[in-house]
N, C-alpha and C. Protein backbone atom coordinates (compact mmCIF):
# COMPACT_ATOMS: atom_id res chain seq x y z
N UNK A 1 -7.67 31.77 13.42
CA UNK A 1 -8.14 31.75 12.05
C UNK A 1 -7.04 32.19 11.09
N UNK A 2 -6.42 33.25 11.76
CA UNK A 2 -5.26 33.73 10.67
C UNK A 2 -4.41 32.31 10.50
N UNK A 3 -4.01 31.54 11.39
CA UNK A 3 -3.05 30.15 11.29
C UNK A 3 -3.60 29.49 10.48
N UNK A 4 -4.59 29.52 10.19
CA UNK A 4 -5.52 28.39 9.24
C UNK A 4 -5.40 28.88 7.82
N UNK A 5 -5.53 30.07 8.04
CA UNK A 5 -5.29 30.96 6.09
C UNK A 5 -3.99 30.46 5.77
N UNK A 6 -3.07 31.49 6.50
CA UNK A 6 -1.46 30.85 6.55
C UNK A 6 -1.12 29.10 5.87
N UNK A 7 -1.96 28.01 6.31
CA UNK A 7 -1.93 26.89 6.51
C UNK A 7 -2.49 26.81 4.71
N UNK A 8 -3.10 27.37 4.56
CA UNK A 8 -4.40 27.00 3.62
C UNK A 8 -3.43 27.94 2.30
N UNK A 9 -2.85 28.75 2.26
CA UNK A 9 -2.16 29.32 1.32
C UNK A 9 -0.87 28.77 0.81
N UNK A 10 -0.25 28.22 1.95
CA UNK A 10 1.01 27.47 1.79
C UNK A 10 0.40 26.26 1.02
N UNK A 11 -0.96 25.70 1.52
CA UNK A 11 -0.85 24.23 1.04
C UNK A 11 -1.09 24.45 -0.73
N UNK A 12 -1.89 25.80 -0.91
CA UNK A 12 -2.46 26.19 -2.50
C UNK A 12 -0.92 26.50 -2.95
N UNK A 13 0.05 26.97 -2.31
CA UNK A 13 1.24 27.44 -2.99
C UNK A 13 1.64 26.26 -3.39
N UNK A 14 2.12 25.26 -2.28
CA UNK A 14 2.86 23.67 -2.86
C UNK A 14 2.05 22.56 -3.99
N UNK A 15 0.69 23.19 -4.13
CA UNK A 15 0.25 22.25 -4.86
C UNK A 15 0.23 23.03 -6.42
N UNK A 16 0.15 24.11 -6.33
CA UNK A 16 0.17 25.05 -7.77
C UNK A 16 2.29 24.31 -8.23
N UNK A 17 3.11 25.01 -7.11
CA UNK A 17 4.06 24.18 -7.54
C UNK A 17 4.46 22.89 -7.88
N UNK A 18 3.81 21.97 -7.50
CA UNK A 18 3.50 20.65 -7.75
C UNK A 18 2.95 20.26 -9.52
N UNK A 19 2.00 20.71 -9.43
CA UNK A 19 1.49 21.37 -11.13
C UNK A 19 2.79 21.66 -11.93
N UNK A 20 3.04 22.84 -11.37
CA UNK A 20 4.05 23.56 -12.46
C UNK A 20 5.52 22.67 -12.48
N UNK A 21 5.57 21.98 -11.61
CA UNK A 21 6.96 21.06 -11.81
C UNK A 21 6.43 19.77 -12.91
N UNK A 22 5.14 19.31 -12.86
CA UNK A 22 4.49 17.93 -13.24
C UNK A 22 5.03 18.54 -15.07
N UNK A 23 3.98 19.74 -15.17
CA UNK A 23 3.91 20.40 -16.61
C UNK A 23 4.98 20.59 -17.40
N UNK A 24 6.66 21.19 -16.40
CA UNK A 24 8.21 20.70 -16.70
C UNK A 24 8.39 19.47 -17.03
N UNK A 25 7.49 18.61 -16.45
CA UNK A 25 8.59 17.03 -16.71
C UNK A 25 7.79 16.93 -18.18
N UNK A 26 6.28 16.93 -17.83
CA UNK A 26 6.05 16.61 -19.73
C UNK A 26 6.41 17.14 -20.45
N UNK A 27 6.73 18.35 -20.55
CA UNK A 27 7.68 19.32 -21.26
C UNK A 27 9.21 18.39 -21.46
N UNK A 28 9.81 18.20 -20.74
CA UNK A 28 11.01 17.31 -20.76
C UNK A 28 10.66 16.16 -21.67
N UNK A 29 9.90 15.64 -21.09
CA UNK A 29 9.33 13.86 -21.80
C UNK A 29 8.65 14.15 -23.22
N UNK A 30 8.48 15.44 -23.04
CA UNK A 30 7.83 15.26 -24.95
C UNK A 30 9.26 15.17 -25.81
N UNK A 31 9.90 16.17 -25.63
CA UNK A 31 11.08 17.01 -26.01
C UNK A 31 11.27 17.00 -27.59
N UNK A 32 10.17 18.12 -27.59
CA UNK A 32 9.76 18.30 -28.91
C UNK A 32 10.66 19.19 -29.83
N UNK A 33 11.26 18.73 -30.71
CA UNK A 33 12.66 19.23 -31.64
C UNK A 33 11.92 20.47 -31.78
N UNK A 34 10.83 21.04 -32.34
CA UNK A 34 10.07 21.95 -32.92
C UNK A 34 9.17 23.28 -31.93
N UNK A 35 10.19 22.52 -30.94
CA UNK A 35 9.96 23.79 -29.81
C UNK A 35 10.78 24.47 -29.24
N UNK A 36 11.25 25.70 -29.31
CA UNK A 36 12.39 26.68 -29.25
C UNK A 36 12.64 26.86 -27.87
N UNK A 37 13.24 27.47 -26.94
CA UNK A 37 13.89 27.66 -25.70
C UNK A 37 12.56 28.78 -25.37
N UNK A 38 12.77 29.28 -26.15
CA UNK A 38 11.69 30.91 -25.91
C UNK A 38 10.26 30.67 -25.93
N UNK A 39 9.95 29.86 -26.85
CA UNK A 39 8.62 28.99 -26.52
C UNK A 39 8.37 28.29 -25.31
N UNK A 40 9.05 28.27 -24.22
CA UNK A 40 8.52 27.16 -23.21
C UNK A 40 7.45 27.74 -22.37
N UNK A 41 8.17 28.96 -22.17
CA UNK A 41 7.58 29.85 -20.79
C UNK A 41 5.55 29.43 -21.05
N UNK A 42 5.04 30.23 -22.49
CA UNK A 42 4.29 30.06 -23.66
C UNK A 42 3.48 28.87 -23.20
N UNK A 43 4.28 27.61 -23.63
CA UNK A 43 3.38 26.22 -23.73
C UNK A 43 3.54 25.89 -22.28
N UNK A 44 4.58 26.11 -20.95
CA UNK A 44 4.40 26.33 -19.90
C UNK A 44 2.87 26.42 -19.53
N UNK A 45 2.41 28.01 -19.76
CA UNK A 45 1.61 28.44 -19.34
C UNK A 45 0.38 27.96 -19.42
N UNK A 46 0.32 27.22 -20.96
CA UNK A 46 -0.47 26.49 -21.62
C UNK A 46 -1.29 25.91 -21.20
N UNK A 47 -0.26 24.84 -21.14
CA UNK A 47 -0.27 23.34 -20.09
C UNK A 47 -0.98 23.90 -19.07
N UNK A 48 -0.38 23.97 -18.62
CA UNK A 48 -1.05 24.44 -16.81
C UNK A 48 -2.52 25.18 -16.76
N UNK A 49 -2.93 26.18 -17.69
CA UNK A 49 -4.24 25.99 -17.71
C UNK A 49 -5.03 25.04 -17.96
N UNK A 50 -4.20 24.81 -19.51
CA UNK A 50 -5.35 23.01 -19.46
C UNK A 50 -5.12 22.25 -19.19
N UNK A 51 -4.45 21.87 -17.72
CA UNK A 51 -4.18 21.00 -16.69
C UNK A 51 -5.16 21.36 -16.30
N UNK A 52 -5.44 22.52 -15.37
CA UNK A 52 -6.24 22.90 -14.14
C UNK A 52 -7.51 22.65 -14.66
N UNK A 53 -7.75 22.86 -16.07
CA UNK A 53 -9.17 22.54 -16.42
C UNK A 53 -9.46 20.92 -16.52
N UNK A 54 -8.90 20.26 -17.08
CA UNK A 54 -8.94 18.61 -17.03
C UNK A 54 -8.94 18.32 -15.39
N UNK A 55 -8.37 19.24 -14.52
CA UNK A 55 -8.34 18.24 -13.08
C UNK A 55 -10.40 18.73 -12.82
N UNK A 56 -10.61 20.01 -12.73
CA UNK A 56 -11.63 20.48 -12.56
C UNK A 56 -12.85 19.81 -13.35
N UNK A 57 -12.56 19.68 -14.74
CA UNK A 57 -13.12 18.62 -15.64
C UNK A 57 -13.65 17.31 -14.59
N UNK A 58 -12.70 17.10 -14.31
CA UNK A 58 -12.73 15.08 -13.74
C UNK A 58 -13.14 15.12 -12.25
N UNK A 59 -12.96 16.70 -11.73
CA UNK A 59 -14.01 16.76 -10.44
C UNK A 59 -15.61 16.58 -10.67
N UNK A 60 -15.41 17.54 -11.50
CA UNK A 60 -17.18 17.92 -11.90
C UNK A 60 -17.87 16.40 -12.20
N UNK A 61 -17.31 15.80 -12.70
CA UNK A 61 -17.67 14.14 -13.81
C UNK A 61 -17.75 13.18 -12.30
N UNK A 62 -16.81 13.94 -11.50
CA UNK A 62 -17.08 12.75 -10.26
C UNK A 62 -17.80 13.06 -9.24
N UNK A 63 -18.88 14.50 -9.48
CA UNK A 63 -19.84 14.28 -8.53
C UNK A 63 -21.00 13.38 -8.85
N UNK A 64 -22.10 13.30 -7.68
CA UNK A 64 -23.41 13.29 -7.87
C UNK A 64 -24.12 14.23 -8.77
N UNK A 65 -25.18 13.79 -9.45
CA UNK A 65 -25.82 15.19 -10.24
C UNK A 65 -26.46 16.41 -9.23
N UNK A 66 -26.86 15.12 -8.22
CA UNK A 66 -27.16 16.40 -7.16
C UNK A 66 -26.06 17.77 -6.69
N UNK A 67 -25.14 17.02 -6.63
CA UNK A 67 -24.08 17.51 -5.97
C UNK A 67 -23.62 18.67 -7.22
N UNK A 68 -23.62 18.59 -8.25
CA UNK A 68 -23.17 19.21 -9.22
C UNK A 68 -24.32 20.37 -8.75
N UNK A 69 -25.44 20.10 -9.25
CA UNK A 69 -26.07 21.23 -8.78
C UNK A 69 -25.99 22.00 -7.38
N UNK A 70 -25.19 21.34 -6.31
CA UNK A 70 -24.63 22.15 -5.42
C UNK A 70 -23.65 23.12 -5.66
N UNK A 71 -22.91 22.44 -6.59
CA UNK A 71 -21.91 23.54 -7.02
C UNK A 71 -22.43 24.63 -7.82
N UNK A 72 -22.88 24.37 -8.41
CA UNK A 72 -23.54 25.61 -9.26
C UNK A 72 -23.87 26.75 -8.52
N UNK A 73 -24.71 26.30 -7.53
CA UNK A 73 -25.15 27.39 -7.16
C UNK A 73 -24.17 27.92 -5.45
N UNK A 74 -23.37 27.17 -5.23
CA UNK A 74 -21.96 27.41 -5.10
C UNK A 74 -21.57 28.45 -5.59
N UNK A 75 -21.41 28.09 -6.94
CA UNK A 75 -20.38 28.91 -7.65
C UNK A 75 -20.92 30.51 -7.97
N UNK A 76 -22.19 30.21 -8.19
CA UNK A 76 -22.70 31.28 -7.94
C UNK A 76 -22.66 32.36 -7.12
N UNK A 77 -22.04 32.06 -6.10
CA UNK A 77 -22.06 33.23 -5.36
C UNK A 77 -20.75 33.41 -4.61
N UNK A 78 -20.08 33.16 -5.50
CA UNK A 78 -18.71 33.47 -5.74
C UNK A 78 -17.74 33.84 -4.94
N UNK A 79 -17.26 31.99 -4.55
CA UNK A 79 -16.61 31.22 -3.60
C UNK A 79 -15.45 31.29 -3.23
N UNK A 80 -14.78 31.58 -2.54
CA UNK A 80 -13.23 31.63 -2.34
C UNK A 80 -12.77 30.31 -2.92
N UNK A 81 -11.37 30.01 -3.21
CA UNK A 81 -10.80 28.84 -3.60
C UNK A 81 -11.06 28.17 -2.65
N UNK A 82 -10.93 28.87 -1.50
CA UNK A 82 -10.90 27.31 -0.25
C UNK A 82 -12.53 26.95 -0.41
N UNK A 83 -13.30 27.74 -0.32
CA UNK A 83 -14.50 27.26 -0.41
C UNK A 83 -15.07 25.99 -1.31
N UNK A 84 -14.66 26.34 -2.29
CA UNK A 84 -14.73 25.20 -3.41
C UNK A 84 -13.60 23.72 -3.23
N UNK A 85 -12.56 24.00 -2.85
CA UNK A 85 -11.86 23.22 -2.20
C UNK A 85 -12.33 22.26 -1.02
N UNK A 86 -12.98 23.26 -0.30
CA UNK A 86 -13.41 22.49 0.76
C UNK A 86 -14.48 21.01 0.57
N UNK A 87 -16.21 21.83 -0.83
CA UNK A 87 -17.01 21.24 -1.43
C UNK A 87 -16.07 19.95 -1.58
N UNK A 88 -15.59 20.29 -2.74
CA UNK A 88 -14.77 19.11 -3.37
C UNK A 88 -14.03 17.83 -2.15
N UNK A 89 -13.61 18.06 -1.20
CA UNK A 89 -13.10 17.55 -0.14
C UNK A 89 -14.47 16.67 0.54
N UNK A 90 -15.34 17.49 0.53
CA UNK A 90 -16.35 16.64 1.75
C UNK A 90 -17.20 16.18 0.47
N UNK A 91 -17.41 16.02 -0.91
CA UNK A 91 -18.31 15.00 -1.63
C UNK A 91 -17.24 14.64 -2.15
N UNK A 92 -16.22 14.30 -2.21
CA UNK A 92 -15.71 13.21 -3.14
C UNK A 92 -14.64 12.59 -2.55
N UNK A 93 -15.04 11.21 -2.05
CA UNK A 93 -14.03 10.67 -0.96
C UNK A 93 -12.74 10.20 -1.36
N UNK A 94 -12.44 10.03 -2.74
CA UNK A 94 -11.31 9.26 -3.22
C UNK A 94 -10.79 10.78 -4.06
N UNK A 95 -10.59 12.16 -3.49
CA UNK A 95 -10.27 13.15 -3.94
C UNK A 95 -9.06 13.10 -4.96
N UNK A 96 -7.70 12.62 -4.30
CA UNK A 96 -6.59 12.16 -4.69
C UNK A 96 -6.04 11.39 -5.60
N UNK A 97 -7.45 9.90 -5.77
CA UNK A 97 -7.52 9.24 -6.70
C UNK A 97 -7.77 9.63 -8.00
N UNK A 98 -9.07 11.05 -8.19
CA UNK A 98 -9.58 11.28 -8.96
C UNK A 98 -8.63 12.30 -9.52
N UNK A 99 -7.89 13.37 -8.63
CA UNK A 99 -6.89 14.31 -9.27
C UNK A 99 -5.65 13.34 -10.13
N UNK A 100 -5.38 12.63 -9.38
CA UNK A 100 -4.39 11.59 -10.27
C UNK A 100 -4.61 10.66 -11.48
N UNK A 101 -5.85 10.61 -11.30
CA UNK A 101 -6.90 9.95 -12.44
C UNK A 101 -6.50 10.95 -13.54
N UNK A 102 -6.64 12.37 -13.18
CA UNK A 102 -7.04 13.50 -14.23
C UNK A 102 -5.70 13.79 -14.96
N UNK A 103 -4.34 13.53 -14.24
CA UNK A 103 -3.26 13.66 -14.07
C UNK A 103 -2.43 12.89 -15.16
N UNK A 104 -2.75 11.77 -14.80
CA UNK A 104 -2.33 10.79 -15.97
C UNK A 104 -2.65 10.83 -17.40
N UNK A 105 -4.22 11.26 -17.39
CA UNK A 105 -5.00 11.03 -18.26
C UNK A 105 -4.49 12.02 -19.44
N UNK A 106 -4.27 13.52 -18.62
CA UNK A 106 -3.46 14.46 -19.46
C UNK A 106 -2.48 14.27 -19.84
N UNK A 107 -1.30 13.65 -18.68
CA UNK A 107 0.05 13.12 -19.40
C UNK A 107 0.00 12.44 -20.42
N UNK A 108 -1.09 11.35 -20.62
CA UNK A 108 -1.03 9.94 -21.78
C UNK A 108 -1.19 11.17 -23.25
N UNK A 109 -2.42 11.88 -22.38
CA UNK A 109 -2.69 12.69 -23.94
C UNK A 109 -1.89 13.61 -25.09
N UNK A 110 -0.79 13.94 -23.72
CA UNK A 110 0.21 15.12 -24.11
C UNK A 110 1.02 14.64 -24.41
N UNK A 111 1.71 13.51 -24.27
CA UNK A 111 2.74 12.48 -24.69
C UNK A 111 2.44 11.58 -26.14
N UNK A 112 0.82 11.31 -26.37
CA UNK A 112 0.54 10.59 -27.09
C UNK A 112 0.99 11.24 -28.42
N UNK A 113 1.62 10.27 -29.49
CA UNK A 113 1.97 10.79 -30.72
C UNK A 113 1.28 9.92 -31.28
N UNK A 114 0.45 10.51 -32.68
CA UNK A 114 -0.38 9.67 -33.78
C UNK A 114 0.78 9.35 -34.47
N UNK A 115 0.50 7.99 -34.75
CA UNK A 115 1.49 7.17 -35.66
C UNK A 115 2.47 6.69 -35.47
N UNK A 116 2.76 6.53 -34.41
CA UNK A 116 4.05 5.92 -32.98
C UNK A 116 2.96 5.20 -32.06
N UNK A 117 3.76 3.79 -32.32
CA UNK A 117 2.89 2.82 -31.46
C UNK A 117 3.58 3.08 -29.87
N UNK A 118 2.52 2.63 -29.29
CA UNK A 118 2.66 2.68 -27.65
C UNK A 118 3.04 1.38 -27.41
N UNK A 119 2.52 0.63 -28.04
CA UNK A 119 2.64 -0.96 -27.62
C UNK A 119 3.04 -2.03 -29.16
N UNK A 120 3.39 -3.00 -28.55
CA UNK A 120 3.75 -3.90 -29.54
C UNK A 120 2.22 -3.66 -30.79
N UNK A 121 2.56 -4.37 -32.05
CA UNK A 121 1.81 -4.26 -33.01
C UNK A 121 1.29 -5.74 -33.10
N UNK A 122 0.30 -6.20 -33.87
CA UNK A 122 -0.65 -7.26 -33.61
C UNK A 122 0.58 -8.11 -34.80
N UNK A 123 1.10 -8.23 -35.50
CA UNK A 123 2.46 -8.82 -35.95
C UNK A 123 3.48 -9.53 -34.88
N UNK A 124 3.52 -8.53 -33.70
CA UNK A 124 4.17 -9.17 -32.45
C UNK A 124 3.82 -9.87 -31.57
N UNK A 125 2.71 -9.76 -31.36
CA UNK A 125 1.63 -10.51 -30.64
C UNK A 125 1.48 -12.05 -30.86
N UNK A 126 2.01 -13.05 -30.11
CA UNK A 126 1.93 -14.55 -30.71
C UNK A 126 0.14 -14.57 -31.03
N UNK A 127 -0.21 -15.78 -31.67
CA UNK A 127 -1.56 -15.84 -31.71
C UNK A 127 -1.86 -16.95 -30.32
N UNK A 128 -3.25 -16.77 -30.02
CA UNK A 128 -3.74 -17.14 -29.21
C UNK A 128 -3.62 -18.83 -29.15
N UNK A 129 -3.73 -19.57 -27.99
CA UNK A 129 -3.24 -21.02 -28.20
C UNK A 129 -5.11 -21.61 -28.69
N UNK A 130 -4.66 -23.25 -29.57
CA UNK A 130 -5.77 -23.60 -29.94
C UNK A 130 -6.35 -24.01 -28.98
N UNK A 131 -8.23 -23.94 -29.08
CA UNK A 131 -8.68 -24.37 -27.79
C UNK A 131 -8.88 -25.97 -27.50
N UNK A 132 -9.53 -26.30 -26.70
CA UNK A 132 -9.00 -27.35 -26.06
C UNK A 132 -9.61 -28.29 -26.62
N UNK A 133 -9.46 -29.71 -26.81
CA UNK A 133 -10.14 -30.74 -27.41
C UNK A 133 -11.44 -30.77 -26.50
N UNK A 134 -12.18 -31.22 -27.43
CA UNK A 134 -14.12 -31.68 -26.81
C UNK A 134 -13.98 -33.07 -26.84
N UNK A 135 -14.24 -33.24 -25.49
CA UNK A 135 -14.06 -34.88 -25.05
C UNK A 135 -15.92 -35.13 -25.43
């Protein structure tokens, strides 16, 4: 059992680091003029909470309602991480999909600038071809 904690702490260590490297690169990819050297640690920390809440967010959204109410009362009685880890593992089969789902979803948001197009503008866009003659 102790090999299994061991196992189970390392894997929570590489994935918290995993996080905290992801939260560096958007930090990099914003590279916001209006953010000082001394500020990072700060919006670092930020990020990474409301990372962990958006991934947890997009768990909760991808159970069953039943299942939600499993957690609740789960949570209630106040679960080790692996415990909840585990829940999450045996109801939601596309686990990976859905953390990466949550993943992106934050990057688009944290990257997104109002008033900077993402994509071409409807000016660039040819227009659609005419439709077809009616025989």
């Amino acid at each position: 059992m102790d090999n299994q904690n061991k196992q189970q702490n390392n894997k929570a260590i590489k994935d918290q680091v995993a996080l905290e490297h992801f939260v560096d690169q958007l930090i990099r990819d914003k590279n916001d003029a209006n953010v000082k050297p001394e500020q990072v640690p700060q919006i670092k920390a930020l990020l990474l909470k409301e990372l962990n809440e958006a991934i947890n967010t997009q768990l909760v959204n991808a159970l069953l309602e039943k299942d939600q109410v499993a957690l609740d009362e789960l949570l209630d009685k106040n679960p080790s991480d692996d415990e909840v880890n585990k829940f999450f593992m045996e109801k939601i089969p596309n686990l990976e999909a859905e953390i990466a789902s949550a993943l992106l979803s934050f990057r688009a948001a944290y990257l997104y600038v109002p008033g900077q197009e993402a994509t071409k503008s409807a000016a660039d866009v040819p227009p659609p071809p005419p439709p077809a003659p009616v025989q």
